[in-house]
Protein backbone atom coordinates (compact mmCIF):
# COMPACT_ATOMS: atom_id res chain seq x y z
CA UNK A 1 0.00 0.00 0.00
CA UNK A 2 1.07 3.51 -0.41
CA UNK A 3 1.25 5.89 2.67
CA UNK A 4 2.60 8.99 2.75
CA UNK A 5 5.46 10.58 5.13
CA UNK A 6 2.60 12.63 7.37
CA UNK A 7 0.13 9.61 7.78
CA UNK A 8 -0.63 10.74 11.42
CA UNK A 9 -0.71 14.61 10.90
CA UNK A 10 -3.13 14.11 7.86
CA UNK A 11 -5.19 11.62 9.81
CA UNK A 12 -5.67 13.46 13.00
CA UNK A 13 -9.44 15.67 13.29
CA UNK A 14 -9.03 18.21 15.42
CA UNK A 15 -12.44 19.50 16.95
CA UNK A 16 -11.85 22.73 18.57
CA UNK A 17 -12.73 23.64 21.41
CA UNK A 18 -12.53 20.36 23.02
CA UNK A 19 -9.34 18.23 24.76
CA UNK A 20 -8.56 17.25 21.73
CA UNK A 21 -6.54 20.50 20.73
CA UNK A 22 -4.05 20.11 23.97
CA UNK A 23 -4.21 15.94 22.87
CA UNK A 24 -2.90 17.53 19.36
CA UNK A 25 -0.01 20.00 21.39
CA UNK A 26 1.64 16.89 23.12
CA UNK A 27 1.26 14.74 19.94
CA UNK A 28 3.17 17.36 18.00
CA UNK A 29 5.60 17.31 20.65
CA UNK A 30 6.16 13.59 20.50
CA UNK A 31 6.17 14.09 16.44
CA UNK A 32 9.09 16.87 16.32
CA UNK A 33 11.29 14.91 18.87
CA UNK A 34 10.98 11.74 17.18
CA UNK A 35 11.96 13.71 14.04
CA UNK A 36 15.01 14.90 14.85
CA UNK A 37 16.41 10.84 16.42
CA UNK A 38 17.11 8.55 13.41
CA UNK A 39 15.38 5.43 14.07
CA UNK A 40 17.42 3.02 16.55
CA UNK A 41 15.34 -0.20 16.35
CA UNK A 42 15.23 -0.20 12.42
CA UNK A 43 13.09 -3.54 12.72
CA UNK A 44 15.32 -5.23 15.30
CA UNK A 45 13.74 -8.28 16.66
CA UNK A 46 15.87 -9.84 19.69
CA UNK A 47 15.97 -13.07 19.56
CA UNK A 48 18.66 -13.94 21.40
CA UNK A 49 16.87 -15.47 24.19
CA UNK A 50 15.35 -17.80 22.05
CA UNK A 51 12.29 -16.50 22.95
CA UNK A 52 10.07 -13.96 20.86
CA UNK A 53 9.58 -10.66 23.09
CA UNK A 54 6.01 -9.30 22.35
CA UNK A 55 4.52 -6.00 23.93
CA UNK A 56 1.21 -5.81 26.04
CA UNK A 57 0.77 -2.16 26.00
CA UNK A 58 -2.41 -1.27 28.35
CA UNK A 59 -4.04 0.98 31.31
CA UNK A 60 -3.76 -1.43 34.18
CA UNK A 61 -4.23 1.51 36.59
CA UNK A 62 -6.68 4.84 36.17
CA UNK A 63 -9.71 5.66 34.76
CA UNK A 64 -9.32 2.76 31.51
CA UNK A 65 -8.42 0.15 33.88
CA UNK A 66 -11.85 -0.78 33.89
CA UNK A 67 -12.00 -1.82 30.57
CA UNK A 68 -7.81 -2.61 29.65
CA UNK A 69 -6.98 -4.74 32.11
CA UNK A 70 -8.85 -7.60 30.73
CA UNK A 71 -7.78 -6.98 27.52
CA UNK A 72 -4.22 -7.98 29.19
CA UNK A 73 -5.40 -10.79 30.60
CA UNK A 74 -6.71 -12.22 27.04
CA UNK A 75 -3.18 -11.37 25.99
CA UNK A 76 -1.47 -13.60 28.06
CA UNK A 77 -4.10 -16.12 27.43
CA UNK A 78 -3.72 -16.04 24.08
CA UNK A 79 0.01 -16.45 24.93
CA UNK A 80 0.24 -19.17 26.95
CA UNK A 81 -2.36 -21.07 24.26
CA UNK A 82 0.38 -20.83 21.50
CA UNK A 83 3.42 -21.37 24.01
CA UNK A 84 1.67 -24.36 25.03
CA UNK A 85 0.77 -26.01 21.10
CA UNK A 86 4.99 -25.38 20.08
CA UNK A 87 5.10 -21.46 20.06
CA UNK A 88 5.46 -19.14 16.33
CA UNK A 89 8.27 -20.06 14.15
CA UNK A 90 9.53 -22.77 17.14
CA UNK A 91 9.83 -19.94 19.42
CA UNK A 92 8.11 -19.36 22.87
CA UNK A 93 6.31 -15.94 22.97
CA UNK A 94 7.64 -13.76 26.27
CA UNK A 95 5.51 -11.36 26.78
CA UNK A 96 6.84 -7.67 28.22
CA UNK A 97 3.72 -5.96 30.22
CA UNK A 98 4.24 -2.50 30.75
CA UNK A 99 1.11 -0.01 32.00
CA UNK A 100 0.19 2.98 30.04
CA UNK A 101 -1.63 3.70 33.49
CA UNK A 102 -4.86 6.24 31.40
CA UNK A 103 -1.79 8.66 31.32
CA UNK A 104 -1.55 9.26 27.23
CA UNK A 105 2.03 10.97 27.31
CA UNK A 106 2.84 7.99 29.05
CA UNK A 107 1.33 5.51 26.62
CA UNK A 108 4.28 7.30 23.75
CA UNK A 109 6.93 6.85 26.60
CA UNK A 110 5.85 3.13 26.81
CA UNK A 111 5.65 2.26 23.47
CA UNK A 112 9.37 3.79 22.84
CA UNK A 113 10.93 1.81 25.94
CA UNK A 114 9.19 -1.22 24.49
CA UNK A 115 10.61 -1.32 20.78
CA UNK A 116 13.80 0.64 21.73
CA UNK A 117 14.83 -1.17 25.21
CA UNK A 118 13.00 -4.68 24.71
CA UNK A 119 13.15 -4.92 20.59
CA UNK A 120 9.75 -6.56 20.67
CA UNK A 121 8.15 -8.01 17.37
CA UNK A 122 4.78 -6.86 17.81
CA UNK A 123 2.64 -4.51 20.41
CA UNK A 124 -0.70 -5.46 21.61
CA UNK A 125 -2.52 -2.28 23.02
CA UNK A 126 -4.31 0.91 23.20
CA UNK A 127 -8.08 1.22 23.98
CA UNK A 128 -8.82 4.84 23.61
CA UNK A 129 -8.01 6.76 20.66
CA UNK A 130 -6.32 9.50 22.56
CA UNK A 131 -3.36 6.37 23.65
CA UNK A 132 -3.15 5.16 19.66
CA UNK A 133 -2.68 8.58 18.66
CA UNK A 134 0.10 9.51 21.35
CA UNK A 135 2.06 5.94 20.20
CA UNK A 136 1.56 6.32 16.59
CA UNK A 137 4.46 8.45 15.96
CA UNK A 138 6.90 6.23 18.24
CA UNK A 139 5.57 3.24 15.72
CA UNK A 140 5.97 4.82 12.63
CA UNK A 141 9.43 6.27 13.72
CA UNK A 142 10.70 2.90 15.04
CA UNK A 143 8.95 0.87 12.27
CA UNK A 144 7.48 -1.24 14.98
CA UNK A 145 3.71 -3.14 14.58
CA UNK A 146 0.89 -2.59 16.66
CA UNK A 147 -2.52 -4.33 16.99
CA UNK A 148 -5.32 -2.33 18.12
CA UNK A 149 -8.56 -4.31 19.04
CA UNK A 150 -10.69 -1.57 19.90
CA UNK A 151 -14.17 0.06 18.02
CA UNK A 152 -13.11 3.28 16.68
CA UNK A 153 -13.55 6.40 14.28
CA UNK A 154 -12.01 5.68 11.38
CA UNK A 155 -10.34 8.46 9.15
CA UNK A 156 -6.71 6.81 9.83
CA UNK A 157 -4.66 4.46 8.39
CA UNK A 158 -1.20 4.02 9.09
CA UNK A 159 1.73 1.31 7.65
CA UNK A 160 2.27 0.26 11.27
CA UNK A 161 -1.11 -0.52 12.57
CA UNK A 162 -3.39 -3.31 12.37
CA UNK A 163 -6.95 -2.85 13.39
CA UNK A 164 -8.77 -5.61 14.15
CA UNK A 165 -11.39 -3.29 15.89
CA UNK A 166 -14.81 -2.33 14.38
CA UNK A 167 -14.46 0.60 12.10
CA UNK A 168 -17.62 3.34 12.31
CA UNK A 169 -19.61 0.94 9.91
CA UNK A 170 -19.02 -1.78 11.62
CA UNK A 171 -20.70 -0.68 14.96
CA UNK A 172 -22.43 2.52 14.69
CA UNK A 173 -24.04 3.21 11.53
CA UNK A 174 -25.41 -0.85 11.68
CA UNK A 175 -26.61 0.48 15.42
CA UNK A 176 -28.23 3.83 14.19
CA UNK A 177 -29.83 1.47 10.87
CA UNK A 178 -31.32 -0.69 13.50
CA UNK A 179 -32.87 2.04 15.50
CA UNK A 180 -34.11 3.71 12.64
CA UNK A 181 -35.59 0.46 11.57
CA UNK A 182 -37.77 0.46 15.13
CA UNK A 183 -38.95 3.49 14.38
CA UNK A 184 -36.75 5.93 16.12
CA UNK A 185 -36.89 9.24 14.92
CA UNK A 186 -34.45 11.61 17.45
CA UNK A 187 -31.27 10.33 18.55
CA UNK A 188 -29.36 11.93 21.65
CA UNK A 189 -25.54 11.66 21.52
CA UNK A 190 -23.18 11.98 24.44
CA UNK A 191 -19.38 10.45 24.47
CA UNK A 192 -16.29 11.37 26.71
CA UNK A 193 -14.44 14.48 25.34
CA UNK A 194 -11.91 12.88 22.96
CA UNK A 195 -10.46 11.99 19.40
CA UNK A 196 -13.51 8.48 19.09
CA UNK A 197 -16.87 10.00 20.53
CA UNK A 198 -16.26 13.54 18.73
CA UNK A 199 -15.50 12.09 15.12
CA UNK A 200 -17.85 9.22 15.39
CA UNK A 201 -20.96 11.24 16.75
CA UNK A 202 -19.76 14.07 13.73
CA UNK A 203 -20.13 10.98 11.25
CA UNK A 204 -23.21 9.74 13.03
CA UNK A 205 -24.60 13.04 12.66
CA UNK A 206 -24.13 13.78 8.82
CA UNK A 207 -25.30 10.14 8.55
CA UNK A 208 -28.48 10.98 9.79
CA UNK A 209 -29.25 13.95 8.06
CA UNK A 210 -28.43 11.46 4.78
CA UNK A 211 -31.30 9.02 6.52
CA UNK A 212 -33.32 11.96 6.69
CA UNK A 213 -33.40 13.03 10.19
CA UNK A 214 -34.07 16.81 11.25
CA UNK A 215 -31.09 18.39 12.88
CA UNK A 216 -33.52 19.54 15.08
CA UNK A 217 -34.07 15.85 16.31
CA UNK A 218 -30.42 14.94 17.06
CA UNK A 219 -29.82 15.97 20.69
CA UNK A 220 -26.68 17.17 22.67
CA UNK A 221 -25.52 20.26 21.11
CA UNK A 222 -23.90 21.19 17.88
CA UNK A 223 -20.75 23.45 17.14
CA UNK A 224 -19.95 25.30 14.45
CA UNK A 225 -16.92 27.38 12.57
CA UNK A 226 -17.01 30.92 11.75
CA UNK A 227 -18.92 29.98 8.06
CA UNK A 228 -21.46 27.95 10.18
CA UNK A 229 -20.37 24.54 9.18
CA UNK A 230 -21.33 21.92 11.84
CA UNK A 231 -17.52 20.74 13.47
CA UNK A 232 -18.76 18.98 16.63
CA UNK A 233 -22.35 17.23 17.43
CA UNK A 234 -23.21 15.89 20.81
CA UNK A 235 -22.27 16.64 24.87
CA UNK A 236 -19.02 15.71 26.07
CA UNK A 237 -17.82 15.32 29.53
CA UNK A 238 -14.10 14.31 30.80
CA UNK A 239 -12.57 11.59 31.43
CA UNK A 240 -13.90 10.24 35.18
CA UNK A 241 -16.44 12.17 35.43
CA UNK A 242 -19.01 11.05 37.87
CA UNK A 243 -22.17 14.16 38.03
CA UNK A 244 -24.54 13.08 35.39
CA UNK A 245 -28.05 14.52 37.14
CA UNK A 246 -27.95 17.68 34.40
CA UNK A 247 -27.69 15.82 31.58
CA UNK A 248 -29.61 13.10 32.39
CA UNK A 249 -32.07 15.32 32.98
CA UNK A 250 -31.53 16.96 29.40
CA UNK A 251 -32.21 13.23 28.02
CA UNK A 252 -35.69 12.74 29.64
CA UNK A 253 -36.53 16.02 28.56
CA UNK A 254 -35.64 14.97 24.69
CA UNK A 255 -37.47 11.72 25.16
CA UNK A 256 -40.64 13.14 26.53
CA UNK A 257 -42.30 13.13 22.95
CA UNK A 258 -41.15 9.33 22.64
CA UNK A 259 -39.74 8.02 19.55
CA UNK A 260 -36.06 8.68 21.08
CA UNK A 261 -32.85 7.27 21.88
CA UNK A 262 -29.48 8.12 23.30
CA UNK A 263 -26.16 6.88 21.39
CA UNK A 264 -23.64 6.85 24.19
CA UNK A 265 -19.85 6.76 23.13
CA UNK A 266 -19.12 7.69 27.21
CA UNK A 267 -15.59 5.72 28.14
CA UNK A 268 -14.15 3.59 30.95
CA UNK A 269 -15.75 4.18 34.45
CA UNK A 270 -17.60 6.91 34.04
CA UNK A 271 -20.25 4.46 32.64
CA UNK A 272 -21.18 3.27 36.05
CA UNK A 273 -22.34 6.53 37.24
CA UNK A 274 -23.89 7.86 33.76
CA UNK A 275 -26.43 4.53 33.94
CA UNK A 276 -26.63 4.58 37.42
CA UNK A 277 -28.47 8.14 36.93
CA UNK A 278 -30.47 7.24 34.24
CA UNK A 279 -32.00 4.49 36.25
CA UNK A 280 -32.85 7.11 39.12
CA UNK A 281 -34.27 8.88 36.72
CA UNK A 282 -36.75 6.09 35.60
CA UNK A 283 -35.84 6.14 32.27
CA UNK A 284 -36.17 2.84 30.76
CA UNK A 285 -35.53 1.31 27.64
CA UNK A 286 -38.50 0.99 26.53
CA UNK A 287 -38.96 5.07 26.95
CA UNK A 288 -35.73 5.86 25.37
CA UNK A 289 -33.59 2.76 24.45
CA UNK A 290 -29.71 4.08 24.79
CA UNK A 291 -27.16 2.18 22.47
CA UNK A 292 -23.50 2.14 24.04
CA UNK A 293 -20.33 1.58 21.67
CA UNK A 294 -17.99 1.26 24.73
CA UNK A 295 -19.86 -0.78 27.44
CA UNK A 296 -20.00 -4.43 26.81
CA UNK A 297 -20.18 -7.60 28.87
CA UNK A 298 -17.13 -6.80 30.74
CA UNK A 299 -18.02 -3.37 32.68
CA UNK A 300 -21.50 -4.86 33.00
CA UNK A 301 -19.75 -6.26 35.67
CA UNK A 302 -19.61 -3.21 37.36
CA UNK A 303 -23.24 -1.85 36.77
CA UNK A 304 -26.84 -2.48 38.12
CA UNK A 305 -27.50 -4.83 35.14
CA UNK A 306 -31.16 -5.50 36.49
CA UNK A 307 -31.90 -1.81 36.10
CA UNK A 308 -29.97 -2.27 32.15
CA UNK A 309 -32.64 -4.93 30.91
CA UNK A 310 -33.17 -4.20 27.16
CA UNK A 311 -30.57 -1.89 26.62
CA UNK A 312 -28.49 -2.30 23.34
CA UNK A 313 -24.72 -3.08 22.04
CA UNK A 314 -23.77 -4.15 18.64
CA UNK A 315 -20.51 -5.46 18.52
CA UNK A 316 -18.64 -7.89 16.61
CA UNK A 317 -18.63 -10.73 19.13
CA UNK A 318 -21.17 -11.45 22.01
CA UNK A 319 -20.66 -14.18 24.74
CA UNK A 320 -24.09 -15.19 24.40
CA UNK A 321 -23.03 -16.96 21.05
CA UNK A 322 -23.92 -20.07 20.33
CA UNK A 323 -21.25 -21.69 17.87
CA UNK A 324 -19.00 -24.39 18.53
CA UNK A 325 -15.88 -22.23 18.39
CA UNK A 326 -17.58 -19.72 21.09
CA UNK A 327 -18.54 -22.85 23.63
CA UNK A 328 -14.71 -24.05 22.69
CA UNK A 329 -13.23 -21.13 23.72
CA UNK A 330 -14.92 -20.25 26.60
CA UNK A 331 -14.04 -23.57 27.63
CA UNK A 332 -10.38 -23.18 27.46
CA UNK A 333 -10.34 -19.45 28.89
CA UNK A 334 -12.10 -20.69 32.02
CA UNK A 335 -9.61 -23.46 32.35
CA UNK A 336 -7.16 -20.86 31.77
CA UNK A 337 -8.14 -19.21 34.60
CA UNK A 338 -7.95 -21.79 37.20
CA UNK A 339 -4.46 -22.26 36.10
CA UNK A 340 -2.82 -18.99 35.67
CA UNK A 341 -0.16 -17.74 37.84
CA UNK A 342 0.45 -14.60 36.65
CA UNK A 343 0.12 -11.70 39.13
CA UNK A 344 -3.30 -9.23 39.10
CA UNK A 345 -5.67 -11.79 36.93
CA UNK A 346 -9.20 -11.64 38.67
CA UNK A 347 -10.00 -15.52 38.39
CA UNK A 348 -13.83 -15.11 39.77
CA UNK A 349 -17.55 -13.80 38.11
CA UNK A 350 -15.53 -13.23 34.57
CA UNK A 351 -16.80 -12.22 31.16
CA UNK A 352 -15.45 -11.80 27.38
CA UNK A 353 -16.45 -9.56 25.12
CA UNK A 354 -15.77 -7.81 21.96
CA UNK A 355 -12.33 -5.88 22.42
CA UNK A 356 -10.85 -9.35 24.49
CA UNK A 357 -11.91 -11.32 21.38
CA UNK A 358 -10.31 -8.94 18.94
CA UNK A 359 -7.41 -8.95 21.11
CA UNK A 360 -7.14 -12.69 20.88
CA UNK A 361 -7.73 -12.66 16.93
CA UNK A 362 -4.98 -10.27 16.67
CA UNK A 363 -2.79 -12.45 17.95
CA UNK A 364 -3.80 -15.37 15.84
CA UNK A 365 -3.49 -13.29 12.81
CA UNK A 366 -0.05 -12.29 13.62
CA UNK A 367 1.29 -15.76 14.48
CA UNK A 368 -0.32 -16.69 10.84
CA UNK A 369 1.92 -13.82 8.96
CA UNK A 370 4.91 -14.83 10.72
CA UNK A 371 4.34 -18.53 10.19
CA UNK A 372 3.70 -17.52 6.18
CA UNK A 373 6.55 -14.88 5.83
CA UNK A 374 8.68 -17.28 7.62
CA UNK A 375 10.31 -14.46 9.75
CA UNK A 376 9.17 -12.21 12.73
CA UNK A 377 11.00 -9.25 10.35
CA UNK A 378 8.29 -6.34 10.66
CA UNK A 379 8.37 -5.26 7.06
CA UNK A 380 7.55 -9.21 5.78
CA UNK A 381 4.88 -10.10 8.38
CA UNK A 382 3.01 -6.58 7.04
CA UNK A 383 3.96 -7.66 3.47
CA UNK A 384 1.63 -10.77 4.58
CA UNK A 385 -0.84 -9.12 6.29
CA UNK A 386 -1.49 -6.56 3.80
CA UNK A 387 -1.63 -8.94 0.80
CA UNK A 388 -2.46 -12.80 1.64
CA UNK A 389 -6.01 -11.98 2.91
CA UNK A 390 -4.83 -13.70 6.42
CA UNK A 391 -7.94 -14.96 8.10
CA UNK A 392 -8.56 -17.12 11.27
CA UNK A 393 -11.82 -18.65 12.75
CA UNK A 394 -11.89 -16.99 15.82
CA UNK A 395 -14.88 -17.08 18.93
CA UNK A 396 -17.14 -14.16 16.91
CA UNK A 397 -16.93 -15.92 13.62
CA UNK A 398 -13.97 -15.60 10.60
CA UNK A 399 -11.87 -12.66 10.69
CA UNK A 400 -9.89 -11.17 7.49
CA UNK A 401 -7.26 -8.81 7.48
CA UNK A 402 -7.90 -6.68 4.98
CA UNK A 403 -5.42 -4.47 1.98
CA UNK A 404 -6.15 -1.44 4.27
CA UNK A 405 -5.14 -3.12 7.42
CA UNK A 406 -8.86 -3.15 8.90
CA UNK A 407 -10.76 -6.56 9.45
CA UNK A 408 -13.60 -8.48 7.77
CA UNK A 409 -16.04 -9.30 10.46
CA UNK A 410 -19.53 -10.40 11.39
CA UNK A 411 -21.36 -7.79 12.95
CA UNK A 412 -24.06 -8.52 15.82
CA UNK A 413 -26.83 -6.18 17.81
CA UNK A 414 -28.07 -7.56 20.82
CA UNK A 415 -29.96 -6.15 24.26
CA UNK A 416 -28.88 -6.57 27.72
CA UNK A 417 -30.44 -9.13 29.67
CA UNK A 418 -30.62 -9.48 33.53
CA UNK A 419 -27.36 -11.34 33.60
CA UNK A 420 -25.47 -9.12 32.14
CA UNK A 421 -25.44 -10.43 28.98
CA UNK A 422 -27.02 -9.93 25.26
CA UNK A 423 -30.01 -11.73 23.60
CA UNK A 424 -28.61 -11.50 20.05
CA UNK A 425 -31.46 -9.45 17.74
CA UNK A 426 -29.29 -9.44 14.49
CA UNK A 427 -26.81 -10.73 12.54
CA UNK A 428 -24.88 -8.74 9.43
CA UNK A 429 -22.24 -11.37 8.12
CA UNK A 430 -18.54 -10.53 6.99
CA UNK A 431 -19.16 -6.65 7.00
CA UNK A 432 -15.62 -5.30 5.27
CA UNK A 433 -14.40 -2.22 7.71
CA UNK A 434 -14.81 1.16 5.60
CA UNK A 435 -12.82 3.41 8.07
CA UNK A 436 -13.33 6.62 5.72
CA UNK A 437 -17.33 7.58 5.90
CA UNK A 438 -16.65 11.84 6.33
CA UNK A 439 -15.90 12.37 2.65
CA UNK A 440 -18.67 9.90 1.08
CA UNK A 441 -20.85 11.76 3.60
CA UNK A 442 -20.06 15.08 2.83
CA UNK A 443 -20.77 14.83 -1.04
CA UNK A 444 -24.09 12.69 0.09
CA UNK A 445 -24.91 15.70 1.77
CA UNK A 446 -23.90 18.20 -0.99
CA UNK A 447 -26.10 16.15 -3.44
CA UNK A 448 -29.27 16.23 -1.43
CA UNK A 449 -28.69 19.80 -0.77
CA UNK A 450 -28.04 20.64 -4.91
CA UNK A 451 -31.31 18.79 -5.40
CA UNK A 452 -33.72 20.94 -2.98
C-alpha cells in the first residue's frame, strides 16, 4: 500500500474547542522529537533469548483500567495457548507488560521503551483513541507493529497498525440502521471528550441527516466554525467524570415526545455513574432505548444490570453466542483461569467480550503472517498481512485482514439481559471495515442539498 510521510498529521481531526486541541499539542511534541532521532530499532527483533519478546501495552491503573486490564489478561491467554501447542516459528512468545496507566504521554513513553529497550516483534494495546494517537508516531518512527482491538472512528490508516477493531460501519451506523428500523426518529448523543466519541458522533450526525433526520431531532448540542459549518455534534464530559443529574435530565426532557434514543460513546468508568443516573431517573428502555459503543459484557460487571434490561450493544462478538468455536473457547479461557499464575488476573464472576476477542484474533493473525513470511521481520509479516487476505476462525466468527489493514467481520446487535449479557437481535455477516465515511458523507450531503 502507499502511505505517505505525514500519515498521522493528515489523519488526525481536530475538533476545537474540546481536549482534543491540547491531545494535538503533546502529539506534535512527540512528532518533532521523534523527528530529529534517526530510528534506533530499524526492525530489530531480539531473539537472542530464544524466545520472541512481544509487547502488552495497556491501562492497568486509572480511569481505563476498567475496561484494559482484561484486555491484558486475554493477551497472556492467548500467549500461553500458542506457548503451550509449540510457540510461532519454534519460538516461545515472552511477553513484556508494561502499563500505560490512562496517562496518554505515558502511553508514547511506553511504546518507545518497548521497541527501543525490549526490541519486541509486535505490540498489543491501546483502547482509547487519545493512547493510539500519542504511540503512533513512536511506531511509525521505530517501524514497529501494533494491533489495536478496539471500536473506533475511522479516518486513519497508518503502515504500522493493524486494526482488528470495528471501524464506524461496523458498529455505529449498523446500530443507528437498526434504530431507525424500530422506528426511532431523534437520537441523543453523548461520548467522553476525545479523538472516538467527537468524530464518530460528527459521522453519526451527517449520517443521519443522509437518513433523513431533522437536525432539530439529534440531541446534545452542535458546534460550528465561523462559516457555520457543523464541526462537533453531541455533549461531552471528561474523562472520570461522575455528576450526570444535568444531563440526564436533558435526556428525559428529549425523550418526553417518545420516539427517542441516546447513542452513548461515554468511556471507561464513568459508565457506572452515567447509567446509574439514568436508572434514578426512571428512564427505561423501553422510553428511550440508549445504544453504548464502549460498554460491553465486561463493565456490565460493574453496573446495576437488572436496572440495564433491554438496553443495546452491537458489537462484533457477544458471549451469548452459540457456535462451537464460542462454547470451545470459553471452555479453554475458564480453564485458563484456574491455572494462571500470573500476578493481578481476577479468576472469579468473569466475562469476554468484543475488544478481548479482537485482542485474541490479533494475535492469531499475527502468528499466521509470521508462520507464512517465515520471519518475525516487521516489514515481511506486514507484506503478509497486507496482501495474503490472512484470516482465522476466531470465537465471533472468521476474521480477514484486509489491503487497508482493517478486518472483515460479522457484525451482531443484541440487548442486555438481567445477567449481564445480550439476547442477540441481528446478525450482518462478513461486514468489510470502511474506516473513511466523512468524505462519502459530505458529497451525500452536498447532493441532497443541490437537489432541494
Amino acid at each position: 500500500m502507499n502511505y505517505t510521510h505525514k500519515t498521522r498529521n493528515a489523519l488526525a481531526a481536530l475538533i476545537p474547542g474540546s481536549e482534543m486541541l491540547c491531545i494535538s499539542a503533546w502529539v506534535a511534541v512527540i512528532t518533532m522529537s521523534l523527528a530529529w532521532t534517526a530510528p534506533l530499532r530499524a526492525n530489530e527483533v531480539d531473539l537472542s533469548s530464544g524466545k520472541v519478546k512481544v509487547g502488552v501495552l495497556h491501562s492497568l491503573s486509572g480511569t481505563m483500567a476498567i475496561s484494559e486490564t482484561s484486555l491484558r489478561d486475554m493477551l497472556l491467554f492467548a500467549f500461553d495457548e500458542i506457548n503451550k501447542s509449540g510457540g510461532v516459528l519454534g519460538k516461545q512468545i515472552d511477553p513484556v507488560v508494561v502499563d500505560g496507566a490512562s496517562n496518554w504521554p505515558l502511553f508514547a513513553e511506553k511504546a518507545k521503551q518497548l521497541l527501543e529497550q525490549d526490541k519486541v516483534a509486535v505490540v498489543f494495546g491501546c483502547w482509547t483513541s487519545v493512547s493510539r494517537k500519542s504511540v503512533l508516531p513512536v511506531f511509525e518512527q521505530e517501524d514497529g507493529m501494533l494491533f489495536y482491538p478496539v471500536q473506533y472512528e475511522g479516518e486513519e490508516l497508518s503502515k504500522n497498525i493493524f486494526y482488528t477493531a470495528e471501524a464506524v460501519n461496523q458498529q455505529a451506523t449498523p446500530a443507528v440502521d437498526y434504530l431507525l428500523a424500530q422506528g426511532k426518529k431523534k437520537f441523543y448523543l453523548v461520548g467522553s471528550d476525545y479523538v472516538y466519541p467527537q468524530t464518530t458522533n460528527l459521522i453519526l450526525f451527517k449520517y443521519l441527516l443522509t437518513k433523513g433526520v431533522p437536525v432539530e431531532n439529534i440531541g446534545g448540542g452542535l458546534r460550528k466554525d465561523s462559516s457555520g459549518k457543523v464541526i462537533s455534534a453531541g455533549k461531552y464530559v471528561p474523562f472520570g467524570y461522575t455528576d450526570f443529574q444535568q444531563i440526564v435530565s436533558e435526556i428525559k426532557q428529549f425523550a418526553a415526545g417518545g420516539d427517542a434514543c441516546v447513542i452513548n460513546t461515554i468511556n471507561g468508568d464513568s459508565n457506572v455513574p452515567f447509567f446509574k443516573e439514568i436508572a434514578s431517573a426512571g428512564l427505561s428502555p423501553v422510553d428511550c432505548p440508549i445504544v453504548s459503543f464502549s460498554l460491553a459484557e465486561d463493565e456490565l460487571r460493574s453496573l446495576p444490570t437488572k436496572d440495564l434490561v433491554g438496553e443495546l450493544g452491537c458489537w462484533t462478538y457477544f458471549m451469548s453466542l452459540k457456535t462451537p468455536e464460542n462454547r470451545d473457547f470459553l471452555e479453554r479461557w475458564n480453564a485458563w483461569l484456574q491455572t494462571e499464575s500470573y500476578q493481578g488476573v481476577v479468576k472469579q464472576k468473569r466475562a469476554v467480550d468484543s475488544p478481548m476477542v479482537l485482542s485474541y484474533d490479533g494475535v492469531y493473525l499475527w502468528k499466521k503472517a509470521v508462520e507464512k513470511a517465515g520471519t518475525f521481520d516487521v516489514d515481511k509479516v506486514r507484506d503478509v498481512l497486507e496482501n495474503d487476505a490472512i484470516s482465522f476462525d476466531g470465537p465471533g466468527g472468521k476474521i480477514t485482514m484486509q489491503k487497508n489493514h482493517h478486518a472483515t467481520k460479522n457484525v451482531y446487535i443484541g440487548e442486555t439481559t438481567a445477567n449481564g449479557q445480550f439476547k442477540i437481535l441481528s446478525t450482518d455477516a462478513q461486514v468489510k471495515a470502511e474506516p473513511f465515511l466523512l468524505k462519502s458523507l459530505d458529497e451525500q450531503l452536498e447532493k441532497k442539498t443541490a437537489g432541494q
